[in-house]
C-alpha atoms as a PDB file:
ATOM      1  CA  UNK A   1      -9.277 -10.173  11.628  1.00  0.00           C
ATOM      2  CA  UNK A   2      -7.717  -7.638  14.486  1.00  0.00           C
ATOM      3  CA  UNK A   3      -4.800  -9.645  14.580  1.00  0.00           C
ATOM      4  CA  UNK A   4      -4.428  -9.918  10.967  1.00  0.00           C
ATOM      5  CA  UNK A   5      -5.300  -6.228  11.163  1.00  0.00           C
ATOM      6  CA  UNK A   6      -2.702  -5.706  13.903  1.00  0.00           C
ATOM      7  CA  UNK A   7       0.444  -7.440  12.471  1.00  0.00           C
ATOM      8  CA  UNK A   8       0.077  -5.611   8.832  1.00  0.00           C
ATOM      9  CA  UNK A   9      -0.197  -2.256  11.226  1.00  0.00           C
ATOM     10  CA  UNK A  10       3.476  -3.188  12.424  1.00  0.00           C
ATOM     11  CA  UNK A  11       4.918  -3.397   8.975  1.00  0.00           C
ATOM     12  CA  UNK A  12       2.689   0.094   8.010  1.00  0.00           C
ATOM     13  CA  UNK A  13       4.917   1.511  11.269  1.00  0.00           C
ATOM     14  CA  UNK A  14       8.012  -0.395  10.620  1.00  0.00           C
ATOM     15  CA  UNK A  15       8.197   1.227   6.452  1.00  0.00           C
ATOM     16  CA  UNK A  16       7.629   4.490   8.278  1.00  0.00           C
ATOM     17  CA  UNK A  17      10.425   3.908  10.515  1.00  0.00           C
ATOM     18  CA  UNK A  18      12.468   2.557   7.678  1.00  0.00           C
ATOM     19  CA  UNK A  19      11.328   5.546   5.636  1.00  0.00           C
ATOM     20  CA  UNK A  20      12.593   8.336   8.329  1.00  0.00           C
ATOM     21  CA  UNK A  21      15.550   6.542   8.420  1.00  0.00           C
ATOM     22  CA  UNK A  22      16.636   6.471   4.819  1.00  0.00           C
ATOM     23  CA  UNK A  23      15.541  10.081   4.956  1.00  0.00           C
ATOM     24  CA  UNK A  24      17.692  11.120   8.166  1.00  0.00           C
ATOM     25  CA  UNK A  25      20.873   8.722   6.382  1.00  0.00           C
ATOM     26  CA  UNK A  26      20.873  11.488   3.041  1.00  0.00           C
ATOM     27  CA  UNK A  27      20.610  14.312   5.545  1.00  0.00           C
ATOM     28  CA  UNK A  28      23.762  13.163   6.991  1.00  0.00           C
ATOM     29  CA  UNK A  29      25.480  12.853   3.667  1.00  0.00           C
ATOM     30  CA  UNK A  30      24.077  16.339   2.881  1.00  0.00           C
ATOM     31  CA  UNK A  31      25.272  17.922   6.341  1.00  0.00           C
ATOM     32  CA  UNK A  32      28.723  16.127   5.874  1.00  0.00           C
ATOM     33  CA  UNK A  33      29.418  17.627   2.218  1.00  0.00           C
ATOM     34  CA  UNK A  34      28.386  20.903   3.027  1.00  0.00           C
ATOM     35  CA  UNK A  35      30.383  21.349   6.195  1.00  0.00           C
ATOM     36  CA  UNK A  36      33.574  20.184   3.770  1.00  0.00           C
ATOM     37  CA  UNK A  37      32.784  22.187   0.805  1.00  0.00           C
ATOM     38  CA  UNK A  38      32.558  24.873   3.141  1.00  0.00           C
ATOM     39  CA  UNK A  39      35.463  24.472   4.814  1.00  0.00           C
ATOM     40  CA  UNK A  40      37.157  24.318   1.488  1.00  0.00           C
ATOM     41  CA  UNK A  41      35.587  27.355   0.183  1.00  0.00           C
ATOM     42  CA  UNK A  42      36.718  29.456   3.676  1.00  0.00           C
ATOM     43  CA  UNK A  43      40.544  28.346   3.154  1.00  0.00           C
ATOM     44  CA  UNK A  44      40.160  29.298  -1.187  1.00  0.00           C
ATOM     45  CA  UNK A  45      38.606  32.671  -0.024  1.00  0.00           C
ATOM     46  CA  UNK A  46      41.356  33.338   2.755  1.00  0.00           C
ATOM     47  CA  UNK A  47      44.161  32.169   0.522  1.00  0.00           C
ATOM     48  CA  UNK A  48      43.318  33.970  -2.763  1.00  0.00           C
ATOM     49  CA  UNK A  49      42.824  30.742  -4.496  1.00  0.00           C
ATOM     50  CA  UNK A  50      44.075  27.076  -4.764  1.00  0.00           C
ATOM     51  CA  UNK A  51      47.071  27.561  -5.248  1.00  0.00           C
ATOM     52  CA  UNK A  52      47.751  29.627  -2.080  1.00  0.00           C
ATOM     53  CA  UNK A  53      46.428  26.851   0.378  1.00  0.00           C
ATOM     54  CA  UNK A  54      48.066  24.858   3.524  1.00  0.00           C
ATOM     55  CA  UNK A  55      47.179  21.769   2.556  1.00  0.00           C
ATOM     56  CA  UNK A  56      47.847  20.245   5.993  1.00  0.00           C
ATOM     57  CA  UNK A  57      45.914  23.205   7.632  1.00  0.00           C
ATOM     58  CA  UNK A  58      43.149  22.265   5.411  1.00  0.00           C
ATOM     59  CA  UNK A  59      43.250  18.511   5.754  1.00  0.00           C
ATOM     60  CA  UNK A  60      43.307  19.147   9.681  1.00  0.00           C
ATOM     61  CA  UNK A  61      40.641  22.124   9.508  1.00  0.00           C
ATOM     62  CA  UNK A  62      38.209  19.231   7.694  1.00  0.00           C
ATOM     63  CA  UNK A  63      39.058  16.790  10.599  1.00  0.00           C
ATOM     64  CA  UNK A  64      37.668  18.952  13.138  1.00  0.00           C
ATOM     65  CA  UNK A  65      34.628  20.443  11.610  1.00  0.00           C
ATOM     66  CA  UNK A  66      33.689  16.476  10.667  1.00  0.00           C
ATOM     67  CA  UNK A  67      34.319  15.413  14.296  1.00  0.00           C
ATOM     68  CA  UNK A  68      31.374  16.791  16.021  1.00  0.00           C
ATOM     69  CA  UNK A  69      29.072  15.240  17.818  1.00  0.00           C
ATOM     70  CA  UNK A  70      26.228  15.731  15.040  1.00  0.00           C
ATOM     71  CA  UNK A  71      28.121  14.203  12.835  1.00  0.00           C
ATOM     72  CA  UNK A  72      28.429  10.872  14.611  1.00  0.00           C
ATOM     73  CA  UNK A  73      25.084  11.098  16.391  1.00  0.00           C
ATOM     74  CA  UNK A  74      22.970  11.009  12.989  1.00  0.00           C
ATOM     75  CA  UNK A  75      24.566   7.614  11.615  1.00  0.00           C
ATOM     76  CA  UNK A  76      23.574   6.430  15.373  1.00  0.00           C
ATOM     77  CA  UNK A  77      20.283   7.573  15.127  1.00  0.00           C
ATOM     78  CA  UNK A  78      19.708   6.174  11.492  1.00  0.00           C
ATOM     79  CA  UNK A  79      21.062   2.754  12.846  1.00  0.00           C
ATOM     80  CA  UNK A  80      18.720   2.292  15.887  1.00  0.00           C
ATOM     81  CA  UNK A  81      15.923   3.876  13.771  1.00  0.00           C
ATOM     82  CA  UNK A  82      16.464   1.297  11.278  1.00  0.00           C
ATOM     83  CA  UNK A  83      16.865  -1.244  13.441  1.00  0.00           C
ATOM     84  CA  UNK A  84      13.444  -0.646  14.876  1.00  0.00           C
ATOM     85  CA  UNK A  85      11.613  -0.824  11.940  1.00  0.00           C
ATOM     86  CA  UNK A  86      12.804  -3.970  10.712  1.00  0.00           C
ATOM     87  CA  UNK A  87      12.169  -5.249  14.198  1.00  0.00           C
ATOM     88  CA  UNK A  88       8.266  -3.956  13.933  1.00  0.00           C
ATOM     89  CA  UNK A  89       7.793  -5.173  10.058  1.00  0.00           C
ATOM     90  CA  UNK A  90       9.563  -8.430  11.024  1.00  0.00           C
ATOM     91  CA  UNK A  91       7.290  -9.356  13.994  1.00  0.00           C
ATOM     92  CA  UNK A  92       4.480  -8.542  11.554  1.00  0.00           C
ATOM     93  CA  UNK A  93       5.705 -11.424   9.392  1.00  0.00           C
ATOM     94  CA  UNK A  94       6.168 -13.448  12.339  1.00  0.00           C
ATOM     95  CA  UNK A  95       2.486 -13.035  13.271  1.00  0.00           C
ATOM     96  CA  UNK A  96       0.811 -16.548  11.861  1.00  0.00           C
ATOM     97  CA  UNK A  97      -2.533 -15.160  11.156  1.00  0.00           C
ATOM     98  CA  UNK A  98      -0.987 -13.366   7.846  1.00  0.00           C
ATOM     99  CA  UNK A  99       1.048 -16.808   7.452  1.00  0.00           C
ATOM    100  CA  UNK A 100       1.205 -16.265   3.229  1.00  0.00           C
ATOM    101  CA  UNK A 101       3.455 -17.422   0.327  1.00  0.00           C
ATOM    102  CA  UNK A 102       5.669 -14.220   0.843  1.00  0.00           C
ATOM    103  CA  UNK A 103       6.104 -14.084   4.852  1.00  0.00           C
ATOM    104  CA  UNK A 104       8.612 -15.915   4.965  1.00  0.00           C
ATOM    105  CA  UNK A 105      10.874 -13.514   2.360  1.00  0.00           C
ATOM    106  CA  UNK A 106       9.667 -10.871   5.076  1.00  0.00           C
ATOM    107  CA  UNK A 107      11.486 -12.825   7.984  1.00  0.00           C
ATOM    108  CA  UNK A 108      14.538 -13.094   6.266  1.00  0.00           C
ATOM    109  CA  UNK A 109      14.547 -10.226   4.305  1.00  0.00           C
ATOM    110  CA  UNK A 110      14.061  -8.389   7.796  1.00  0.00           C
ATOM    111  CA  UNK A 111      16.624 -10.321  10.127  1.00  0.00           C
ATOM    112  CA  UNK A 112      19.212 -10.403   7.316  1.00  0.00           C
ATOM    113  CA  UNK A 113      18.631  -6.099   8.023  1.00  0.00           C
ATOM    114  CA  UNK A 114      18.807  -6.461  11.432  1.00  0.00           C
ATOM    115  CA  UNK A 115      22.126  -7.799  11.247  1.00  0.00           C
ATOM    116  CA  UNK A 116      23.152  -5.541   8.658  1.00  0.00           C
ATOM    117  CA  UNK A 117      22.690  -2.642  10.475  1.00  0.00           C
ATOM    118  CA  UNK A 118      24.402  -4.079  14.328  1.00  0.00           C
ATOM    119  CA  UNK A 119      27.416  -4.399  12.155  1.00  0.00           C
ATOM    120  CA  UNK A 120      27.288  -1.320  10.347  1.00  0.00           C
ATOM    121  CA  UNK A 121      27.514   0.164  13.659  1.00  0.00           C
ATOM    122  CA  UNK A 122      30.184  -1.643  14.970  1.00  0.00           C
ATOM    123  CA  UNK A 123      33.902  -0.010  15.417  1.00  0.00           C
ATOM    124  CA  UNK A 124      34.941  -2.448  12.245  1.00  0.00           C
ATOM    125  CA  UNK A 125      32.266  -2.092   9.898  1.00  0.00           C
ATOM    126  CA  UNK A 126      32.554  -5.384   8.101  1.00  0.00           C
ATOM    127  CA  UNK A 127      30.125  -4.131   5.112  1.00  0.00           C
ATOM    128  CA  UNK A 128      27.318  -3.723   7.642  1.00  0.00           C
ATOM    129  CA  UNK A 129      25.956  -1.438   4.573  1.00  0.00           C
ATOM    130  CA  UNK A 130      26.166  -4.513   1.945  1.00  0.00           C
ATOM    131  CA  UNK A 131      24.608  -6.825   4.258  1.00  0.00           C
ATOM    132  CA  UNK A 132      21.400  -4.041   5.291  1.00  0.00           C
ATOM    133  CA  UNK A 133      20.986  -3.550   1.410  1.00  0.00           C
ATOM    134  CA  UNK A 134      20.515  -7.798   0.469  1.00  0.00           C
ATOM    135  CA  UNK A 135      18.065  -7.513   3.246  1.00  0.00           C
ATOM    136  CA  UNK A 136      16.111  -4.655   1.570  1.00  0.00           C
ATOM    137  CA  UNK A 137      16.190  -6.121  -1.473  1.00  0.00           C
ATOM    138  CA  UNK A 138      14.656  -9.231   0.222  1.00  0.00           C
ATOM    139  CA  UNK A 139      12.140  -7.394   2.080  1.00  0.00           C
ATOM    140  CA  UNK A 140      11.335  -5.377  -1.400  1.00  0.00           C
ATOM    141  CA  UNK A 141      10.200  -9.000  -2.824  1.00  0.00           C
ATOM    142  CA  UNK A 142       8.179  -9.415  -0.001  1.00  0.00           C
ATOM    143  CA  UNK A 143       6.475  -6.314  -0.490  1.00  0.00           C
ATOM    144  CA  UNK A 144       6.061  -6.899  -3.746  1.00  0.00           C
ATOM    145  CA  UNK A 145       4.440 -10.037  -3.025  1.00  0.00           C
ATOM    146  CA  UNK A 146       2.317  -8.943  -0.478  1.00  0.00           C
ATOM    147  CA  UNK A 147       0.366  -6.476  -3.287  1.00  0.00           C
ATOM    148  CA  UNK A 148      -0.029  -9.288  -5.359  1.00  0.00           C
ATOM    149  CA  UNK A 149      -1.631 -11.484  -2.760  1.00  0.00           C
ATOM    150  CA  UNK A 150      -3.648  -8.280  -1.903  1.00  0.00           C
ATOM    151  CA  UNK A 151      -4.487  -6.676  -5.048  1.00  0.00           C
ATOM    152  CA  UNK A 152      -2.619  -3.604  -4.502  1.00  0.00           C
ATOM    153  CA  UNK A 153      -0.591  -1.695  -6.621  1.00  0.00           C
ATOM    154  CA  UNK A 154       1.066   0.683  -4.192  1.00  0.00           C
ATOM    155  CA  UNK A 155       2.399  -2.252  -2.656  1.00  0.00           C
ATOM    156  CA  UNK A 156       3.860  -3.865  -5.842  1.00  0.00           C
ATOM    157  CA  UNK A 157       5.291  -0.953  -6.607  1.00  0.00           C
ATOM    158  CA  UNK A 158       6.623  -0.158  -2.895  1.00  0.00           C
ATOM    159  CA  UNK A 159       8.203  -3.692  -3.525  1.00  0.00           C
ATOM    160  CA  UNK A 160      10.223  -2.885  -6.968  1.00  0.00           C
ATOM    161  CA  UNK A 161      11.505   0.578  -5.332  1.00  0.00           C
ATOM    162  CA  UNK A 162      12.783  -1.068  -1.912  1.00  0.00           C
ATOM    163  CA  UNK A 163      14.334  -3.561  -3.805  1.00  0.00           C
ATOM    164  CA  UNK A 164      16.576  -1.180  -5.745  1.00  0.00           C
ATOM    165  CA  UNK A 165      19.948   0.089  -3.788  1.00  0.00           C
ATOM    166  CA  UNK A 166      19.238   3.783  -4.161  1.00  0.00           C
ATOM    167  CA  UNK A 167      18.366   5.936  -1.401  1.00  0.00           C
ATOM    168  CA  UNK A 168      16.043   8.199  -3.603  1.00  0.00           C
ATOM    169  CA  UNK A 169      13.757   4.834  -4.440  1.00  0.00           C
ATOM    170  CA  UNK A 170      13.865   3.528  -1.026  1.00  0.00           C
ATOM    171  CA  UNK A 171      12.505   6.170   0.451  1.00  0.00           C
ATOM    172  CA  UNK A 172       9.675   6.628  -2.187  1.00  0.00           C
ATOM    173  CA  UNK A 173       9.463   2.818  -1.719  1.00  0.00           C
ATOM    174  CA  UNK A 174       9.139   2.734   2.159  1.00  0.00           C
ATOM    175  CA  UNK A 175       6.300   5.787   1.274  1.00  0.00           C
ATOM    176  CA  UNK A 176       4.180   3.493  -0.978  1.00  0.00           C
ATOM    177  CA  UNK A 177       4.908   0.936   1.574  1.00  0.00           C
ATOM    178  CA  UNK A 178       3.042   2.707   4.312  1.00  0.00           C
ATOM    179  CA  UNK A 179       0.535   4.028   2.111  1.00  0.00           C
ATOM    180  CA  UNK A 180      -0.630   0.435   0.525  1.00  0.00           C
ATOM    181  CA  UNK A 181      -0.643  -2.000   4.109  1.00  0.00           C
ATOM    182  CA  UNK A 182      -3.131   1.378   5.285  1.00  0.00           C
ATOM    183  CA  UNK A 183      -5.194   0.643   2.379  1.00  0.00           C
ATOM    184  CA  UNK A 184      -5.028  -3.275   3.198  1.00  0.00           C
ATOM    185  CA  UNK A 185      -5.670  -2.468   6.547  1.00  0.00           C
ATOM    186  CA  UNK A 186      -8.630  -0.541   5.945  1.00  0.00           C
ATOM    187  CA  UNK A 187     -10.064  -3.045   3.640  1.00  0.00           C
ATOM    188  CA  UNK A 188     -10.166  -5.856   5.691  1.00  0.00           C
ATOM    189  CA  UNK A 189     -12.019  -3.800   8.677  1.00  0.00           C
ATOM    190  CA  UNK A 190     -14.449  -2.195   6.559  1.00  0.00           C
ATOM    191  CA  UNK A 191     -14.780  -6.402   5.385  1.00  0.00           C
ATOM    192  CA  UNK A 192     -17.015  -8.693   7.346  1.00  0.00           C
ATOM    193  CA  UNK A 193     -15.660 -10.260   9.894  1.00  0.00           C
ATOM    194  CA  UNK A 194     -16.881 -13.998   9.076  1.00  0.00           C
ATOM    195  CA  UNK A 195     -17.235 -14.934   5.873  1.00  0.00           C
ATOM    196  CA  UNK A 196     -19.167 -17.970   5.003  1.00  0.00           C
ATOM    197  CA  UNK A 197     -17.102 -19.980   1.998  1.00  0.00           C
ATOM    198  CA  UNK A 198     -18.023 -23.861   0.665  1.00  0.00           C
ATOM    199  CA  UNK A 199     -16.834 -25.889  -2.006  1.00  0.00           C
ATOM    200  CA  UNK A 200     -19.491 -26.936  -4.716  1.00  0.00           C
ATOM    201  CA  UNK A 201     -17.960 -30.486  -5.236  1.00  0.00           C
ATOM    202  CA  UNK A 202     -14.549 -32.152  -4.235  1.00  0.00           C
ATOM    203  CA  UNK A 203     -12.062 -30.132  -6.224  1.00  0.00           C
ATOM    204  CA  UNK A 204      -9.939 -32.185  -7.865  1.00  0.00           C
ATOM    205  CA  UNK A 205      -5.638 -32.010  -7.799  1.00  0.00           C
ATOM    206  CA  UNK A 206      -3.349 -33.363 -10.331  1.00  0.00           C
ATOM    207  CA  UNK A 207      -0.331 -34.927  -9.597  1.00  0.00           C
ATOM    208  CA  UNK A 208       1.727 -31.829 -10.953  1.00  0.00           C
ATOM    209  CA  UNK A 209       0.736 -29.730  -8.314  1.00  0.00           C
ATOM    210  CA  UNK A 210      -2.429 -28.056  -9.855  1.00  0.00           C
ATOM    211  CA  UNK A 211      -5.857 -27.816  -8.048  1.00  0.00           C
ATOM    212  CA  UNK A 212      -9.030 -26.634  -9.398  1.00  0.00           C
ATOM    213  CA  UNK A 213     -12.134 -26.422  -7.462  1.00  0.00           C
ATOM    214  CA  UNK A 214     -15.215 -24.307  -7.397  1.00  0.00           C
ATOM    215  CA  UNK A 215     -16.537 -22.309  -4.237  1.00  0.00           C
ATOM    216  CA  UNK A 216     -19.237 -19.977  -2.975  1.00  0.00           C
ATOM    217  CA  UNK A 217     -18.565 -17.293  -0.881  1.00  0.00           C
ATOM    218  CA  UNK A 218     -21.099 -14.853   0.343  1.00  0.00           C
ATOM    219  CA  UNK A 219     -18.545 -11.616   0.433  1.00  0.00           C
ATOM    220  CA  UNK A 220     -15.658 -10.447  -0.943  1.00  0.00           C
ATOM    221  CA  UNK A 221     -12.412 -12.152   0.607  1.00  0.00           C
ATOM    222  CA  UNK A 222      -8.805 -12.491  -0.188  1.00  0.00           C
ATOM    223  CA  UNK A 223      -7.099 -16.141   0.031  1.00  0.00           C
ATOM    224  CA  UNK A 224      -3.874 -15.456   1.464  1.00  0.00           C
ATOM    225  CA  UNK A 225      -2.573 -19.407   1.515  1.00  0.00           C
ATOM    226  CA  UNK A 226      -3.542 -23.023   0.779  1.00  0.00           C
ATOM    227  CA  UNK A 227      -1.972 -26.000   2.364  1.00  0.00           C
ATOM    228  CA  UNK A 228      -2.917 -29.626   2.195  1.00  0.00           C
ATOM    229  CA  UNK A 229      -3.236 -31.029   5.545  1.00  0.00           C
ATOM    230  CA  UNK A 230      -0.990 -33.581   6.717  1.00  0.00           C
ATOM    231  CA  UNK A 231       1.795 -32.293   4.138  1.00  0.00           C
ATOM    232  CA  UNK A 232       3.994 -29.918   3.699  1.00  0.00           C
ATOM    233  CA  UNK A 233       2.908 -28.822   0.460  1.00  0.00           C
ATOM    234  CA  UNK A 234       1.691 -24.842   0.729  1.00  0.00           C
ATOM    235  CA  UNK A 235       0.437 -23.023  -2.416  1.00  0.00           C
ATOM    236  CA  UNK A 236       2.793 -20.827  -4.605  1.00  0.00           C
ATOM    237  CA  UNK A 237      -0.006 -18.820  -6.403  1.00  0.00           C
ATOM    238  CA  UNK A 238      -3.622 -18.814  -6.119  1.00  0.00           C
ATOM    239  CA  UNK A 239      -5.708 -17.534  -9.408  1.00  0.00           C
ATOM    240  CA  UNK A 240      -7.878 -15.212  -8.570  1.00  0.00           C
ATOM    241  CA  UNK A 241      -6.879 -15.211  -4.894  1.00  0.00           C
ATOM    242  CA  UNK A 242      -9.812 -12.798  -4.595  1.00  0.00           C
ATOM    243  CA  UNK A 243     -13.328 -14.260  -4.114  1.00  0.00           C
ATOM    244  CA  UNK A 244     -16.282 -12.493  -5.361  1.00  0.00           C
ATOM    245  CA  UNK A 245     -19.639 -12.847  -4.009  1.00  0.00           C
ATOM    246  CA  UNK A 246     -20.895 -15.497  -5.445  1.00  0.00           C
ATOM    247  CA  UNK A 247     -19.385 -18.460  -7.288  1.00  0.00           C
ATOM    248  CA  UNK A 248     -15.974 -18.418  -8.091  1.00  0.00           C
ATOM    249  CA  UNK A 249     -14.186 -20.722  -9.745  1.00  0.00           C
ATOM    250  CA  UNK A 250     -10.209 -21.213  -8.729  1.00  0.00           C
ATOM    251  CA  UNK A 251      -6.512 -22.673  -9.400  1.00  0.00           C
ATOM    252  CA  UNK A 252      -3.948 -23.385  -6.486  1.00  0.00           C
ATOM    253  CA  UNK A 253      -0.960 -24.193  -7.852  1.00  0.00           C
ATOM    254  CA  UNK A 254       1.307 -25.902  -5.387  1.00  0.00           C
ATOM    255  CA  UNK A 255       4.425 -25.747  -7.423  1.00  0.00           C
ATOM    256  CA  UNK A 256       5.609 -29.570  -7.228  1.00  0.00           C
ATOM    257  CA  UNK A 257       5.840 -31.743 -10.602  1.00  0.00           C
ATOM    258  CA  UNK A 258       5.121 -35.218  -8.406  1.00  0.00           C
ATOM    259  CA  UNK A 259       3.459 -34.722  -5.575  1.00  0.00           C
ATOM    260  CA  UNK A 260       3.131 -37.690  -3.331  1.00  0.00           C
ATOM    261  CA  UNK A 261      -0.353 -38.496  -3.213  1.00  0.00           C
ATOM    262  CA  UNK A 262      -2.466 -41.428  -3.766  1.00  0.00           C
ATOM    263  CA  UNK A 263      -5.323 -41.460  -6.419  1.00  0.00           C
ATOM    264  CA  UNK A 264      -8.292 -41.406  -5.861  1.00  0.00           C
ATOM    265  CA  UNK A 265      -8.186 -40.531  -2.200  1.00  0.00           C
ATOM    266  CA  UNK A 266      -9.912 -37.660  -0.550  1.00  0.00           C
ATOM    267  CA  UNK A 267      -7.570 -34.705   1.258  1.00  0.00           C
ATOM    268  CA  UNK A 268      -8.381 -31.661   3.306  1.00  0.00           C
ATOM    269  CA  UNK A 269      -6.987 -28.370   1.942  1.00  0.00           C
ATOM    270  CA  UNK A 270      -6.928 -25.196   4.158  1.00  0.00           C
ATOM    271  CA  UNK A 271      -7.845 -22.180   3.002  1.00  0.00           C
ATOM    272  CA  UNK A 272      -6.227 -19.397   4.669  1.00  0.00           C
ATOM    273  CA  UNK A 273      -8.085 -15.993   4.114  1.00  0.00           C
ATOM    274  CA  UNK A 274      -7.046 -12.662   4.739  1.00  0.00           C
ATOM    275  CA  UNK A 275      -9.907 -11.928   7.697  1.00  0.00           C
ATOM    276  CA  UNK A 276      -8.309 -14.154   9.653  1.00  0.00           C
ATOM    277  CA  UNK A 277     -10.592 -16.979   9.028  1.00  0.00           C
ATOM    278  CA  UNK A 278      -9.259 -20.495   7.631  1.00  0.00           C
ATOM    279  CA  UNK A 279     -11.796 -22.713   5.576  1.00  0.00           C
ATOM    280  CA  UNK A 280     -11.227 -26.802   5.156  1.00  0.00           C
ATOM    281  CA  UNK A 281     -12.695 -28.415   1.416  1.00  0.00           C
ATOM    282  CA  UNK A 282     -12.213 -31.806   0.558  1.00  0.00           C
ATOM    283  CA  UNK A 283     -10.367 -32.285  -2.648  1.00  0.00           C
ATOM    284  CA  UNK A 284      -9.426 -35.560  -4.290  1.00  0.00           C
ATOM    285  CA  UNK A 285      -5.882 -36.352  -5.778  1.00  0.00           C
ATOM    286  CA  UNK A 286      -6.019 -37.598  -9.703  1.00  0.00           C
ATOM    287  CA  UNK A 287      -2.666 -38.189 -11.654  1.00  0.00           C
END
């Protein structure tokens, strides 16, 4: 559970790193149109109007006041900034004990970023800015699913912000973001740190993907992932992936119309859960 605990706290620091930097990239925008509206307004007010300006004074007046080094230091800051925080949320992803249906949206989502923003701040900017955006929107999936695997709604809604390519909801998104893995975070210390889960039964799995079984647990756990052993075949939804106390009765959906599996035979599926902890039932495979 600490390093399930640990690799969420990377992607709580990496939003906030994401977050200062969305917020430091409108400051610059703000500090570069004030410094040319007031430039403008200094040459209207010493030339009695529009009409009275040197244009070329102007145009070389705007030059200056734009080539300072503050003015090229915040885009550099925003960059490495940014570039850090995808680095932290994406070695959260890469962190196999929170292994889930959406980490691997995270990894790209994050590298695609990473690239994004090297080129942005190359001499040529070959649409460094387009690329870092399809990575947000990426990553903003991930959140997204992320709350859903967790139950948490400042996630999901983190998710549906990042995703859109506005500043404004990016950094309210990268907010939530923080806020909701702290809130996952804290839930899964203040959890148990084994939790005792059996099957009542074989559970039994269709040939369209579908498995239903029945299990005890005796606290309150998430179920992060499912994976039959032996296969490739990892769950694309688990309903509810949140066992109760008690008996609980569930549906891993595996998301394949013809799996290749024989009737009648027994398999092992792993049950990932979200303290770290990974539980093996026996299921058996029916058309």
């Amino acid at each position: 559970m600490k390093s399930n605990s640990s690799a969420l706290g990377r992607i709580k620091i990496g939003s906030l790193f994401l977050e200062l930097s969305s917020i430091l990239f409108i400051v610059s925008i703000i500090v570069v149109l004030y410094t040319a509206f007031n430039t403008v307004a200094k040459y209207i007010n010493t030339s009695n109007g529009v009409s009275g300006l040197n244009q070329s004074q102007l145009q070389q007046e705007l030059l200056k006041q734009l080539n300072t080094p503050l003015i090229h230091a915040i885009p550099i800051i925003v960059t490495v900034i940014a570039i850090i925080g995808s680095i932290l949320i994406l070695t959260g992803y890469l962190n196999e004990k929170i292994k889930t249906n959406y980490s691997d949206l995270g990894k790209v989502g994050t590298i695609i970023m990473i690239i994004g923003a090297v080129v942005y701040a190359l001499p040529v900017n070959l649409f460094g800015d387009i690329i870092f955006v399809i990575g947000q929107i990426i990553l903003g999936i991930s959140f997204y699913r992320t709350g859903e695997t967790f139950n948490e709604g400042s996630l999901k809604n983190a998710g549906i912000l990042v995703a859109l390519p506005f500043l404004i909801t990016q950094v309210i998104g990268y907010a939530l973001s923080y806020i909701g893995v702290n809130k996952v975070i804290r839930e899964l210390n203040s959890a148990k740190k084994t939790v005792k889960v059996s099957s009542l039964g074989s559970g039994i799995i269709r040939g369209n993907g579908i498995l239903t079984i029945s299990l005890y647990s005796d606290s309150d756990v998430y179920i992060t992932q499912a994976q039959i052993v032996g296969t490739n075949y990892i769950s694309t939804s688990i309903t509810p992936n949140y066992l109760k106390h008690g008996f609980n009765n569930i549906t891993i959906d595996f998301n394949n119309l013809s799996l290749n599996l024989i009737p009648n035979s027994l398999y092992t599926v792993r049950l990932l859960l979200a303290n770290g902890d990974s539980i093996d039932i026996q299921v058996t495979a029916q058309p």
